[in-house]
Protein backbone atom coordinates (compact mmCIF):
# COMPACT_ATOMS: atom_id res chain seq x y z
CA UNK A 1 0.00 0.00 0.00
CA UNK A 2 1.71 3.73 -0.87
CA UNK A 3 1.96 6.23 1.48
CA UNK A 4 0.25 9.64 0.59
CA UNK A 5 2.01 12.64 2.11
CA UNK A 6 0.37 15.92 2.29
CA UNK A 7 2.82 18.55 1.75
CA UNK A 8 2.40 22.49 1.21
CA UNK A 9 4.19 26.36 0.72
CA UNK A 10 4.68 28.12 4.13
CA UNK A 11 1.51 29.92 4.53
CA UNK A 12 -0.47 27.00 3.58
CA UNK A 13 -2.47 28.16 0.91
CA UNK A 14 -0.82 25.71 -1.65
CA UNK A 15 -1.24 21.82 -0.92
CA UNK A 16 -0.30 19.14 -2.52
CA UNK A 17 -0.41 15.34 -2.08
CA UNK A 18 2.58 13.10 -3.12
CA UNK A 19 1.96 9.24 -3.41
CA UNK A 20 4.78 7.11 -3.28
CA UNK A 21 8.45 6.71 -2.52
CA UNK A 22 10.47 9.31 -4.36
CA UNK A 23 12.54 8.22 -7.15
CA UNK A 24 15.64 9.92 -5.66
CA UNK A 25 16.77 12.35 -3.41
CA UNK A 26 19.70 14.44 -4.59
CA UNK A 27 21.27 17.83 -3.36
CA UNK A 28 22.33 19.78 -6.91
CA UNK A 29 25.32 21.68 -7.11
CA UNK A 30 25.04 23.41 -10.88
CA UNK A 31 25.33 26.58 -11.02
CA UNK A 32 21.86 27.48 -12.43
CA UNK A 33 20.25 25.99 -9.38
CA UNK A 34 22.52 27.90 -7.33
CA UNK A 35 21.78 31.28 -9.46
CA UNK A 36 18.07 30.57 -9.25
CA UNK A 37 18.38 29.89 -5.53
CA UNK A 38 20.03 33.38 -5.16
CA UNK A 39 17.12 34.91 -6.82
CA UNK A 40 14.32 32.94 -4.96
CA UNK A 41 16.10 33.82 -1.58
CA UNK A 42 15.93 37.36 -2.22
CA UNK A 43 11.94 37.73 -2.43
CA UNK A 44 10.17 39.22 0.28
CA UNK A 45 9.06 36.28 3.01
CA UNK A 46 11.15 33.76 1.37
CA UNK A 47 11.81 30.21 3.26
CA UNK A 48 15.45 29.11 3.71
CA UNK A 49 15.70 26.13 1.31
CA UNK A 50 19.40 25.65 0.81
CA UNK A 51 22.02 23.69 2.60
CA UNK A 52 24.43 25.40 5.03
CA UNK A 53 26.75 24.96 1.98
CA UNK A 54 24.67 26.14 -0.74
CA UNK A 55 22.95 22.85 -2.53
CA UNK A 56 20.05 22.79 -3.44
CA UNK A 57 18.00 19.97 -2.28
CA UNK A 58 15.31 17.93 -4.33
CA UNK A 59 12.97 14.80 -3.77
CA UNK A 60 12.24 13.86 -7.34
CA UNK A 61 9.00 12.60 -8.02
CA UNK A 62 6.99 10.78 -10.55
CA UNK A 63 4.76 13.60 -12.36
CA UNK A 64 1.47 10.74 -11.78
CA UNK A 65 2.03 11.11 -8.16
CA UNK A 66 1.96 14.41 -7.21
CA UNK A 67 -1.46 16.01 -7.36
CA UNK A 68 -2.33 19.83 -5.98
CA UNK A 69 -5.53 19.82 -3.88
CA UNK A 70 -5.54 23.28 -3.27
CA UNK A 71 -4.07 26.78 -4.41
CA UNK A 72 -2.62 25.88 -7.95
CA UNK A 73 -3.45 29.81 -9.35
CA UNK A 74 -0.94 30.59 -6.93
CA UNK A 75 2.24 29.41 -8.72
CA UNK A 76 4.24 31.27 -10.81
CA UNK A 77 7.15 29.73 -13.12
CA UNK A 78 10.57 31.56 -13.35
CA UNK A 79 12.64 30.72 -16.10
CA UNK A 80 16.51 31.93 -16.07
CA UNK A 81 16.67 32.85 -19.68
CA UNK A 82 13.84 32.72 -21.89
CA UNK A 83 14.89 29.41 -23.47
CA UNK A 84 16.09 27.90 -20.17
CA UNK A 85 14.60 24.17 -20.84
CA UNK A 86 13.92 24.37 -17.33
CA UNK A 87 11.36 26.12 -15.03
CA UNK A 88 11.15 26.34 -11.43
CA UNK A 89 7.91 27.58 -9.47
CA UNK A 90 7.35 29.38 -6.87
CA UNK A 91 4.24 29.99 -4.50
CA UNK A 92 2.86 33.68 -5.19
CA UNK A 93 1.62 34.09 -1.93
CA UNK A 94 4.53 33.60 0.28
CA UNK A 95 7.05 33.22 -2.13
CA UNK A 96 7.80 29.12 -1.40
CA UNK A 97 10.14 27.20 -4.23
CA UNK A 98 8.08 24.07 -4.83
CA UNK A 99 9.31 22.51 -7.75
CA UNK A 100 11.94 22.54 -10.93
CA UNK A 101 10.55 21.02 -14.06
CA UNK A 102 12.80 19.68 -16.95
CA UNK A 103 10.73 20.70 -20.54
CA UNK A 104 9.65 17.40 -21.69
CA UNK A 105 10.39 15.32 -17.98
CA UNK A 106 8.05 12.74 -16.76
CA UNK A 107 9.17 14.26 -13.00
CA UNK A 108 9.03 16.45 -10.83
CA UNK A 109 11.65 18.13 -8.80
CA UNK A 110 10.07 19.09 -5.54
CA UNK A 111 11.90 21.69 -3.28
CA UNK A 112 13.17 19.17 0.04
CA UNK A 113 12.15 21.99 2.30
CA UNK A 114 8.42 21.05 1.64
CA UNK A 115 8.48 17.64 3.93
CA UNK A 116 8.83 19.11 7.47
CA UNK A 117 12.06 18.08 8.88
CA UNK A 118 10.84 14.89 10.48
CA UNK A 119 9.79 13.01 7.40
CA UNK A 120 11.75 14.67 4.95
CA UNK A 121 13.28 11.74 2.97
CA UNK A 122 17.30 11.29 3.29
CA UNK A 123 19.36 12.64 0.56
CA UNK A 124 20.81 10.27 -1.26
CA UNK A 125 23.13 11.86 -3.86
CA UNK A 126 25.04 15.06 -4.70
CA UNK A 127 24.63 15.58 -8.09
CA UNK A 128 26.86 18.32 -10.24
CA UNK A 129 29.53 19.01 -7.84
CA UNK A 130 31.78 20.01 -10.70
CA UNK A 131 30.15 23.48 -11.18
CA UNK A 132 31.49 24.04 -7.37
CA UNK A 133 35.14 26.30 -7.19
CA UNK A 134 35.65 24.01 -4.10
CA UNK A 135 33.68 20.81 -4.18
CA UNK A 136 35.58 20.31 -0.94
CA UNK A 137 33.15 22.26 0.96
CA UNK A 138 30.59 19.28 0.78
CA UNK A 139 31.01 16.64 3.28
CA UNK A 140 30.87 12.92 2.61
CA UNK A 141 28.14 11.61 3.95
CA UNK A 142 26.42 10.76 0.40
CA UNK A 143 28.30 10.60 -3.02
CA UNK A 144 29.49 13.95 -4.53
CA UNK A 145 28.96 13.47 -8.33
CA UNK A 146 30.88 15.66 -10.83
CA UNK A 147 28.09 15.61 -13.08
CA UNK A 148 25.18 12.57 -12.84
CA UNK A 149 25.69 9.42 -13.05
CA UNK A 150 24.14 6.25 -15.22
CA UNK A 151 22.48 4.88 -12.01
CA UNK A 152 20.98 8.27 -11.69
CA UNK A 153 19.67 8.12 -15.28
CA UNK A 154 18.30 4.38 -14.95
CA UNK A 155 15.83 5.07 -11.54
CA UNK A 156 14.31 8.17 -13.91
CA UNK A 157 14.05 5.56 -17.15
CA UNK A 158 12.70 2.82 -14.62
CA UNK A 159 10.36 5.49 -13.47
CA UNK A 160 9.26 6.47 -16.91
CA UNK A 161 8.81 2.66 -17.98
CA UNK A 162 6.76 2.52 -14.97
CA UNK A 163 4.70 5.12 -16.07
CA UNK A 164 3.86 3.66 -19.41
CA UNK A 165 6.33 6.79 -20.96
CA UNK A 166 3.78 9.05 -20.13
CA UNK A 167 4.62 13.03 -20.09
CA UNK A 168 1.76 14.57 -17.76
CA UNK A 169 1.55 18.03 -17.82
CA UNK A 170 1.28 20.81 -15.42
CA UNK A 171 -0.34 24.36 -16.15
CA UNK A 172 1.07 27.02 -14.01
CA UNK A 173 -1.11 30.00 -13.76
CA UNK A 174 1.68 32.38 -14.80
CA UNK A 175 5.19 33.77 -14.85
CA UNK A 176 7.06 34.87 -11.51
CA UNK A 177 8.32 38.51 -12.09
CA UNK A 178 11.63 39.47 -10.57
């Protein structure tokens, strides 16, 4: 039997349900999450949602699982560049990262600063620590990946098989202003 957990921005006025075990947890080092994160920390009311040493972590999820019950009109989607062929959104109404999208992924990339500390799930990789001046700043605990690795790639492929390589999509009301 899965596990539903129900999940939401700060204030609450977003939910979301997630079914399921995550397909991976991974901190990313690249430097467009770590631009992005600069950005998203800088808005008014802002949660902290970065490591003490500047990842960014994710619990990546099957798009089929995750399901908003309440508050979608409230996110926004900020690209970095107009053709960035990703898009992360963020909660309008108290300015909450919630998830990265890859154009054309069959997953999501929920913000780890969702689950409340208690149940968050354990990271299990470091992905991109080669975009890092000083990748020693990271401790040890999990493996610090240059880049990703082919065991990475196979739990998303085994995740899209699972799926029947279905795409779902996701309409976001609108585009975060900054």
């Amino acid at each position: 039997m899965s596990t539903t957990t129900h999940l939401s921005c700060t204030c609450g006025e977003v939910r979301l349900e997630v079914t399921g075990p995550p397909i991976i947890v991974a901190e990313c080092c690249c430097n467009s999450c770590r631009a992005a994160g600069d950005k998203f920390a800088a808005l008014a009311g802002a949660p902290s949602f970065r490591t003490p040493y500047g990842t960014t972590p994710y619990v990546l999820e099957r798009k089929d699982r995750v399901r908003f019950v309440r508050g979608a009109e409230q996110l926004r989607e900020f690209r970095l560049t107009p053709d960035s062929p990703t898009r992360r959104v963020v909660s309008q109404c108290c300015n909450t990262p919630m998830f990265l999208e890859f154009k054309g992924g069959h997953w999501l990339s929920l913000y780890a600063g969702l689950w409340p500390e208690e149940i968050r799930p354990k990271v299990d990789v470091r992905t991109m620590a080669g975009d890092l001046a000083d990748p020693s700043v990271l401790p040890s605990d999990v493996p610090n990946l240059k880049g990703q690795s082919g065991g990475f790639f196979v739990k998303l492929l085994w995740a899209w098989v699972a799926m029947g390589f279905r795409t779902p999509k996701l309409a976001v009301a609108g585009e975060l202003r900054l």
